[in-house]
Protein backbone atom coordinates (compact mmCIF):
# COMPACT_ATOMS: atom_id res chain seq x y z
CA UNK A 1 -69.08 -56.11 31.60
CA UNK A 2 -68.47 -56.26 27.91
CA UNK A 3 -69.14 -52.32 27.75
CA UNK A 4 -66.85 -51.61 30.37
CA UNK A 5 -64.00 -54.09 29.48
CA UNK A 6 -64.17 -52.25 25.95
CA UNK A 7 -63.53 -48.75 27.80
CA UNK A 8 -60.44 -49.91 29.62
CA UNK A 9 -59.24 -51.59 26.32
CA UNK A 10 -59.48 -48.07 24.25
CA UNK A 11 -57.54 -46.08 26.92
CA UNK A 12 -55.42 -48.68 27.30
CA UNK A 13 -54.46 -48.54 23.37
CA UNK A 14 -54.75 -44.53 23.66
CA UNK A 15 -52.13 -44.44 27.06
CA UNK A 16 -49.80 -46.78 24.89
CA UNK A 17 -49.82 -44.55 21.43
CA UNK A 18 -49.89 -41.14 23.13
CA UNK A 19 -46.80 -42.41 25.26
CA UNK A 20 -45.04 -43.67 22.08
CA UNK A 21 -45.54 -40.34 20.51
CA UNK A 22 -44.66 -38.26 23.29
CA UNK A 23 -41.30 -40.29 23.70
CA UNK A 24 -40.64 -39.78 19.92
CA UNK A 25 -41.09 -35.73 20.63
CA UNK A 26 -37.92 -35.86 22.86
CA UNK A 27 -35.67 -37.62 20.96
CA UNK A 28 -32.65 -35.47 19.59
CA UNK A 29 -30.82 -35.28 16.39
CA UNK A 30 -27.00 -36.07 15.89
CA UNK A 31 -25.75 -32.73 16.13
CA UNK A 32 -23.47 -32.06 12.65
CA UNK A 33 -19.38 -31.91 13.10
CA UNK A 34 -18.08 -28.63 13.83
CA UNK A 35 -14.59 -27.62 12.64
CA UNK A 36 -12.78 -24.69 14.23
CA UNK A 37 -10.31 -22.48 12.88
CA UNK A 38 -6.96 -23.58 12.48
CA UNK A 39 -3.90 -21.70 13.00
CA UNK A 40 -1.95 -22.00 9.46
CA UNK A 41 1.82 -21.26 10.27
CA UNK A 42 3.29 -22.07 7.06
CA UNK A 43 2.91 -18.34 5.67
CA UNK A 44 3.59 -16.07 9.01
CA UNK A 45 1.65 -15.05 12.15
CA UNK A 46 -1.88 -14.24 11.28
CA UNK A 47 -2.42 -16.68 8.69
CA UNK A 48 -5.54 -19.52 9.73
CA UNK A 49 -7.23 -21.93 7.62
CA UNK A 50 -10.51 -20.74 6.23
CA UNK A 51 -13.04 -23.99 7.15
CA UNK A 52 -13.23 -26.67 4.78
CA UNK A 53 -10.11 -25.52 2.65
CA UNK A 54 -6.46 -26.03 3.10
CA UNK A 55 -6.34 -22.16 1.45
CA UNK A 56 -4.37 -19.80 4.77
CA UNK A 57 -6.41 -16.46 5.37
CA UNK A 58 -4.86 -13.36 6.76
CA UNK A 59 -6.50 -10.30 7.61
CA UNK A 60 -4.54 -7.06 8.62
CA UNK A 61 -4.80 -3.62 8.06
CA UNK A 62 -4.37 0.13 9.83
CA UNK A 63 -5.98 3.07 11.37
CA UNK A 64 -4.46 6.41 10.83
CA UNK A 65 -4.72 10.08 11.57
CA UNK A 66 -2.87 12.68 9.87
CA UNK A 67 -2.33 16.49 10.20
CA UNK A 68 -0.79 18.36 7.02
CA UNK A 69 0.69 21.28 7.61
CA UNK A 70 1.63 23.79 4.87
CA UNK A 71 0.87 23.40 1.42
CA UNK A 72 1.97 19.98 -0.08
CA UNK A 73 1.81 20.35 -3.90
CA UNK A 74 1.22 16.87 -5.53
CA UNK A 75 0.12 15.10 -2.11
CA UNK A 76 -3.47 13.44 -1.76
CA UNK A 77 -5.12 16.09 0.56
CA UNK A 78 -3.07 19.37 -0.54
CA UNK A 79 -3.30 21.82 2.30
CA UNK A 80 -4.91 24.96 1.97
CA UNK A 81 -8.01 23.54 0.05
CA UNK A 82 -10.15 24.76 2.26
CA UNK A 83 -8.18 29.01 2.48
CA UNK A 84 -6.38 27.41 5.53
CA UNK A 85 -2.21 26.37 5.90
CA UNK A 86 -3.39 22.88 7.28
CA UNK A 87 -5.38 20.18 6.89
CA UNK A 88 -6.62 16.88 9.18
CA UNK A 89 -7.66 13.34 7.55
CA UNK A 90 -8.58 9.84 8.56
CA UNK A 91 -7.96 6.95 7.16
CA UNK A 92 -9.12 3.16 7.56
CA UNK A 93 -7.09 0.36 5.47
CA UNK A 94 -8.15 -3.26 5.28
CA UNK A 95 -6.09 -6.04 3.80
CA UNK A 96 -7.14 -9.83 2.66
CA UNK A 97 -4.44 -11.96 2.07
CA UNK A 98 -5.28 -15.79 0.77
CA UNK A 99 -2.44 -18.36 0.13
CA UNK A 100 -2.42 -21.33 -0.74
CA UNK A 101 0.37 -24.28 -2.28
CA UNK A 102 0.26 -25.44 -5.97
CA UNK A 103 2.51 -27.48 -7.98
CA UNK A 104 3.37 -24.36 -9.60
CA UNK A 105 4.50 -23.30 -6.02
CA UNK A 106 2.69 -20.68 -3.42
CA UNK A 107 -0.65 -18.87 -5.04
CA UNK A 108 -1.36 -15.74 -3.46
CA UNK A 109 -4.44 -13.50 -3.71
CA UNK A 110 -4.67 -10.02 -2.25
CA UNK A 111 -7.24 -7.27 -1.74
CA UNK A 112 -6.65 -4.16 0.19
CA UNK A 113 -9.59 -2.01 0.74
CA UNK A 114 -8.58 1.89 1.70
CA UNK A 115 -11.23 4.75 2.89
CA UNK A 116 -10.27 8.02 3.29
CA UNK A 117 -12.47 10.37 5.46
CA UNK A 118 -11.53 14.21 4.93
CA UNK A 119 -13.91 17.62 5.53
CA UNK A 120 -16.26 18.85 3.04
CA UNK A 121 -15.45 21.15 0.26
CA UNK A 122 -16.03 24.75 0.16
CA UNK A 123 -19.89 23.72 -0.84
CA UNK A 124 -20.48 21.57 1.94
CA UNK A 125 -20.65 18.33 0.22
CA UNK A 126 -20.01 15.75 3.02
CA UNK A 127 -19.54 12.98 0.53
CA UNK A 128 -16.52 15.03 -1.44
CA UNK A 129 -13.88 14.29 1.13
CA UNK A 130 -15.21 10.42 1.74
CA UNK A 131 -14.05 8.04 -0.82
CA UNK A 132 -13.20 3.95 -0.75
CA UNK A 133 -11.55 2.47 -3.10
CA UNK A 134 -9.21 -1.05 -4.09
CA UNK A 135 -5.84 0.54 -2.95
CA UNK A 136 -4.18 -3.38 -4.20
CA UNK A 137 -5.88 -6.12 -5.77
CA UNK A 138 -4.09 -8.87 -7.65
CA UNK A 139 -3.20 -12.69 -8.19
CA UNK A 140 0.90 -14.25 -7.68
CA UNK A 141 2.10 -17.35 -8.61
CA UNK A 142 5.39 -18.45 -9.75
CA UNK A 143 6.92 -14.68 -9.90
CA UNK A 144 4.08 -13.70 -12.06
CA UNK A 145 1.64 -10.97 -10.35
CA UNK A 146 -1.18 -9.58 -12.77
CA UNK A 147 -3.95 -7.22 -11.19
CA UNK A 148 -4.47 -3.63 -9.85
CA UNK A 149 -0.49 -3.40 -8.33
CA UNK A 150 2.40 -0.56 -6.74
CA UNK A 151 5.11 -0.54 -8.93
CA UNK A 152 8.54 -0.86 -8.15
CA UNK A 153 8.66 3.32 -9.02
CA UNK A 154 6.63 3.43 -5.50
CA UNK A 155 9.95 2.00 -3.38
CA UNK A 156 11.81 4.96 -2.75
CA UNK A 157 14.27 6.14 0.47
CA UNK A 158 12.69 5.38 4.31
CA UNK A 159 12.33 8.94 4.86
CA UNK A 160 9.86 11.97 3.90
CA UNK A 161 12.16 14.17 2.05
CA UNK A 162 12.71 12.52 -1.48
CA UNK A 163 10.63 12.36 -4.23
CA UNK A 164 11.81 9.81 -6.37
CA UNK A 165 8.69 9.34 -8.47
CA UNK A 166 5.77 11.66 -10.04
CA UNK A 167 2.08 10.71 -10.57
CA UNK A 168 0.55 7.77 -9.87
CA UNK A 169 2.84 5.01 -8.76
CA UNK A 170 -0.37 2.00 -8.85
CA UNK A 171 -1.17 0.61 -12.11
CA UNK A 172 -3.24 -2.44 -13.46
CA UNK A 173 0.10 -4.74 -14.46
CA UNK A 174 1.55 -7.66 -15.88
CA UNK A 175 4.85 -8.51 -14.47
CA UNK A 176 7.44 -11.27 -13.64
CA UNK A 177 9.55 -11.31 -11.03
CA UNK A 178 12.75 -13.96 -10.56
CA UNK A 179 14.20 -14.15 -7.13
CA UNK A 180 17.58 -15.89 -7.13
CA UNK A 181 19.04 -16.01 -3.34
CA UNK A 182 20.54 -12.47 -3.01
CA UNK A 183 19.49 -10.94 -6.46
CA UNK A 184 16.78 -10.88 -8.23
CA UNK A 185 15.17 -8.71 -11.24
CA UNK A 186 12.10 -8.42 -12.92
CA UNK A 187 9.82 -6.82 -15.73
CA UNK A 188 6.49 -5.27 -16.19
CA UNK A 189 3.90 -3.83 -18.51
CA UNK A 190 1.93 -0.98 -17.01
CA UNK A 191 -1.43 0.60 -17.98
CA UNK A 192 -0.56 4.31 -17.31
CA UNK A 193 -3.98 5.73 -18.01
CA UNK A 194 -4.89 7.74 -15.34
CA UNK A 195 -1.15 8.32 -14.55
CA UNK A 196 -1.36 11.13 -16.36
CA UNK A 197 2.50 12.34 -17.57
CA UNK A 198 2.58 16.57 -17.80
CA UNK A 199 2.19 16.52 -21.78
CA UNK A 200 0.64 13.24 -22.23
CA UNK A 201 -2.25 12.84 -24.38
CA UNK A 202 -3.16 9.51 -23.10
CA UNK A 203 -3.39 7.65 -26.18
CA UNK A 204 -1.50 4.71 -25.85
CA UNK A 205 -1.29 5.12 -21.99
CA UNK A 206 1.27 1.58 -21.84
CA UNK A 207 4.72 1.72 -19.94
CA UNK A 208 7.11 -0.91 -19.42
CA UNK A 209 9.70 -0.93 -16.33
CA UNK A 210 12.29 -3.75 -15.60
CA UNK A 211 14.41 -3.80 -12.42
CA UNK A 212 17.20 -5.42 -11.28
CA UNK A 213 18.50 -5.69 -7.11
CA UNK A 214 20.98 -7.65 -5.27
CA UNK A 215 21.74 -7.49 -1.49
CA UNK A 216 24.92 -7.87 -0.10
CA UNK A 217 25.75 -7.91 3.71
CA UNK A 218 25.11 -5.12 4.95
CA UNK A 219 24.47 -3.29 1.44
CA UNK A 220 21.50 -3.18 -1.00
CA UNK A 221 21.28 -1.68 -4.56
CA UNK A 222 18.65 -1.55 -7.30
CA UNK A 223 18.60 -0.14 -10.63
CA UNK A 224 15.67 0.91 -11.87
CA UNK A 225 13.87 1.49 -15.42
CA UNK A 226 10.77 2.95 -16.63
CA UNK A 227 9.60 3.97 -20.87
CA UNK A 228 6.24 6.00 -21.45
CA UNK A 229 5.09 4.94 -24.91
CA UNK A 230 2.39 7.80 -24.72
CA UNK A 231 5.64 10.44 -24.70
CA UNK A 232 7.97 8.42 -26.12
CA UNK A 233 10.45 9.11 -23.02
CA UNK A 234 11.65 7.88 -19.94
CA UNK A 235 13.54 7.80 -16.48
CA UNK A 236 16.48 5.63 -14.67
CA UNK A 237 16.78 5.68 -10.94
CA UNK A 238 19.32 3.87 -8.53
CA UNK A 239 19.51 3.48 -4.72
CA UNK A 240 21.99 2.02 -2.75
CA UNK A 241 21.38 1.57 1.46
CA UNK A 242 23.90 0.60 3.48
CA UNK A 243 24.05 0.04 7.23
CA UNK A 244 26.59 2.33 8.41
CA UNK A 245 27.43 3.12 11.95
CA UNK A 246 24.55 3.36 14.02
CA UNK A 247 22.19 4.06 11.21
CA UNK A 248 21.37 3.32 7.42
CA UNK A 249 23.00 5.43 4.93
CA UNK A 250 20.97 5.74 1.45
CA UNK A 251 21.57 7.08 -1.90
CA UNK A 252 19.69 7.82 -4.61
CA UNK A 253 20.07 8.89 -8.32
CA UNK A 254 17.65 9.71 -11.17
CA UNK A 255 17.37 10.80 -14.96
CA UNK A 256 14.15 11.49 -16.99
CA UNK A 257 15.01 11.97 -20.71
CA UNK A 258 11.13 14.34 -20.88
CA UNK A 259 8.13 13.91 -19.67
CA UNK A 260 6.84 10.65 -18.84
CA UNK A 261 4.47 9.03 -16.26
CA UNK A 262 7.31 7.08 -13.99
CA UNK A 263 9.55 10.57 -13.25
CA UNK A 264 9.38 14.25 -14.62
CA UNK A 265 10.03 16.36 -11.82
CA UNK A 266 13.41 17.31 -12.97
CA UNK A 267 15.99 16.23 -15.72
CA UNK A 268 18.31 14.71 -13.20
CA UNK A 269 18.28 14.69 -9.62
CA UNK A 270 20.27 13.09 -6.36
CA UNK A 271 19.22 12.59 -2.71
CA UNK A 272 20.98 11.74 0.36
CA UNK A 273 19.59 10.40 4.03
CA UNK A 274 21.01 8.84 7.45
CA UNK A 275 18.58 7.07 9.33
CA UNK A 276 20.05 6.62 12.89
CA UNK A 277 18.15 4.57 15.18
CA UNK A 278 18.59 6.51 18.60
CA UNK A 279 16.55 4.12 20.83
CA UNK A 280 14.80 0.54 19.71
CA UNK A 281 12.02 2.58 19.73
CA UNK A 282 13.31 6.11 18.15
CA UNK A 283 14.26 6.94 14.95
CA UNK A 284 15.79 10.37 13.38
CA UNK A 285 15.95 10.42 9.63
CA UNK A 286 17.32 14.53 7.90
CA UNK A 287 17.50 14.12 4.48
CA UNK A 288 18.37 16.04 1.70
CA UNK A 289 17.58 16.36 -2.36
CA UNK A 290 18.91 18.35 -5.21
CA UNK A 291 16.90 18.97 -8.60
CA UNK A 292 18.89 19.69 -11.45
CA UNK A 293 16.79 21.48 -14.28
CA UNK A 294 13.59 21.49 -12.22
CA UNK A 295 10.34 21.37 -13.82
CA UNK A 296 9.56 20.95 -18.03
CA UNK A 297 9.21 23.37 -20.93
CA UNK A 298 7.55 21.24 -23.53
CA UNK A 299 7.25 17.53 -23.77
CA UNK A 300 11.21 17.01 -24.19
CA UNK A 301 12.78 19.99 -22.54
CA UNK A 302 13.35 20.77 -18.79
CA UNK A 303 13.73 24.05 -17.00
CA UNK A 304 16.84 25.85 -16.59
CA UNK A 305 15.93 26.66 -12.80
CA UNK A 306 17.36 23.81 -10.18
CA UNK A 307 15.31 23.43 -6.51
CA UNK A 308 16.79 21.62 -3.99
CA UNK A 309 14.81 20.16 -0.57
CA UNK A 310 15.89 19.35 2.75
CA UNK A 311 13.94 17.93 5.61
CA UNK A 312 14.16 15.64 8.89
CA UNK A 313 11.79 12.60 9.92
CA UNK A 314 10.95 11.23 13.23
CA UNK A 315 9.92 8.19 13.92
CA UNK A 316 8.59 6.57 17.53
CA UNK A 317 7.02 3.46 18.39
CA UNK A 318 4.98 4.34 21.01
CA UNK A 319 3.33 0.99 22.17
CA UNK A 320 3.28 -2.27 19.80
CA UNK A 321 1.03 -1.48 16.67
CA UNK A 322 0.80 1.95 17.68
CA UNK A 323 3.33 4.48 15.83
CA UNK A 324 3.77 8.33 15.13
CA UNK A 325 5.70 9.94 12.79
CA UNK A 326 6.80 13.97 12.21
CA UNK A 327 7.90 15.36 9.21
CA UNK A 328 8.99 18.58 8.49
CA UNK A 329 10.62 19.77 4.89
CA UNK A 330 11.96 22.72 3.29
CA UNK A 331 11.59 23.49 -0.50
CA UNK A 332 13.60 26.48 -2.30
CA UNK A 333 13.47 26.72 -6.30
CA UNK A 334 15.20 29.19 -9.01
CA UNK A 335 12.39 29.11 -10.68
CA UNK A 336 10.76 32.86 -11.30
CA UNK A 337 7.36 33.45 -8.81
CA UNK A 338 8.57 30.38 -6.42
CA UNK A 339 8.65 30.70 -3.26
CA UNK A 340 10.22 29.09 -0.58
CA UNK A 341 7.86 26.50 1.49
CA UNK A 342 7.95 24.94 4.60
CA UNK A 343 5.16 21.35 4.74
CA UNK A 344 4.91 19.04 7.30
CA UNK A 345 2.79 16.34 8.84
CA UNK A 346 1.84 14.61 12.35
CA UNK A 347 0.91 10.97 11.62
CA UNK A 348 -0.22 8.94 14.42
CA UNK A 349 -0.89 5.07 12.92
CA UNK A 350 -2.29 2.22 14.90
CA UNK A 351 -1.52 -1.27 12.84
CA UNK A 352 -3.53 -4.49 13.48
């Protein structure tokens, strides 16, 4: 009896710690808090929260496809690179845009990643017509922006056929920027190397620009400046838009005093467009420019040859986010050995 009461004691014990453990097995943990996105409408549409800041996100961007046709001298795939009049490209454009409020008022970040996916070169290199770069990168608060930037030589008319700037137009900058209702004006120092001027020898490679715009109505108007310390010389440019009729009438003027980074395609030079809005959805913009003393000499000294361009834009929505655009020009110069040209593109953009 003793031997068997002993048995049924030990399972006994056994059943009761087993069970205990067995229970333990099943029991779950407190799952952690989970915090969504929130919708962050204090910037614009697009703009959420990014978890566990108060900092608003938005991320935006583009596809595009473009056909050039003829050759474009000066544009970023020149046709007839590859002994052909035309030439197709891709390209992919991603944007970050982070904001959040200060007591300094709104800080702003931005990064905007661009690929660009063309055909090999004439050896078959793959990787030569690939490239992705920072397109924009910088940091705004309080009118100040500082970082990898467009300058305001990069705003020009809505259509194709000016060209109201020469060489590169992006810049690593430090500039200020005071908005005051309907005008507002602004300065900047620009690191031109690698914005190469016609006679510059890249030495000092700093510029300095300053602006100033105002809007009124129906009218808007900026005056523009830009000085090359490399080449000692500079440009001016105005623009005026107005909203005329059924379209928007712009103007544009220009002088370059030599060769400098911001504008050296001619001495002086005006251009003229009317962008009429047919349908919501359609939009015809000709255009015209005249070059007076086209192309330079020396450092100082233009041409005695004028050019002149004229060209027409068109512009249709297709579906929302999804846009094309066809441009053709016409180019005609005094200048000895140039000939007429005739470039043009098919763009076909879907924004997201």
């Amino acid at each position: 009896m003793n031997i068997k009461s002993l048995l049924l004691g030990s399972a006994a014990a056994l059943a009761v710690v087993s069970g205990a453990q067995a229970a333990d097995a099943i029991v779950a943990a407190e799952p952690e808090p989970v915090e969504y996105v929130r919708v962050c409408d204090a910037y614009g549409t697009g703009y959420f929260y990014i978890p566990g800041t108060e900092t608003c996100l938005l991320i935006d961007g583009y596809v595009r496809f473009q056909t050039d046709f003829g050759h474009e001298v000066g544009s970023t795939f020149a046709s007839g690179r590859h002994g052909s009049d035309w030439d197709a490209f891709t390209r992919a454009q991603l944007q970050f845009t982070t904001k959040s409020d200060t007591e300094y008022g709104t800080l702003t970040g931005l990064i905007a990643l661009r690929t660009n996916a063309d055909s090999p070169n004439n050896d078959g290199d793959r990787g030569s017509g690939r490239n992705t770069f920072i397109d924009v990168a910088y940091i705004d608060i309080a009118g100040f922006r500082v970082g990898y930037q467009y300058s305001w030589w990069d705003d020009d008319l809505s259509g194709e056929t000016d060209v109201l700037s020469s060489n590169e137009t992006n810049h690593n900058s430090i500039r200020y920027q005071y908005e005051g209702g309907n005008w507002a004006a602004g300065v900047s120092v620009d690191e031109l190397q690698g914005s190469t001027a016609e006679f510059s020898d890249d030495n000092q490679a700093v510029g300095v620009a300053a602006q100033v715009s105002a809007t009124f109505g129906g009218v808007n108007a900026y005056l523009l400046g830009g000085y090359d310390t490399d080449t000692e010389n500079g440009a001016i440019r105005g623009i005026v838009t107005a909203d005329i009729g059924p379209g928007t009438l712009g103007l544009a003027g220009l002088w370059a005093s030599g060769s400098n980074a911001y504008y050296e395609e001619s001495e002086w030079a005006v251009a003229v467009q009317y962008a009429v809005k047919a349908t919501d959805k359609f939009t015809i913009t000709p255009g015209f420019q005249y070059f007076g003393s086209y192309g330079l000499v020396d450092q100082d000294d233009f041409s005695d040859d004028d050019a002149w361009t004229a060209g027409v834009t068109l512009d249709y929505q297709i579906a929302e986010n999804l846009s094309s655009k066809i441009s053709v020009q016409y180019f005609d110069s005094d200048a000895p050995g140039q000939d007429e040209q005739w470039t043009g593109f098919f763009r076909l953009q879907r924004a997201f």
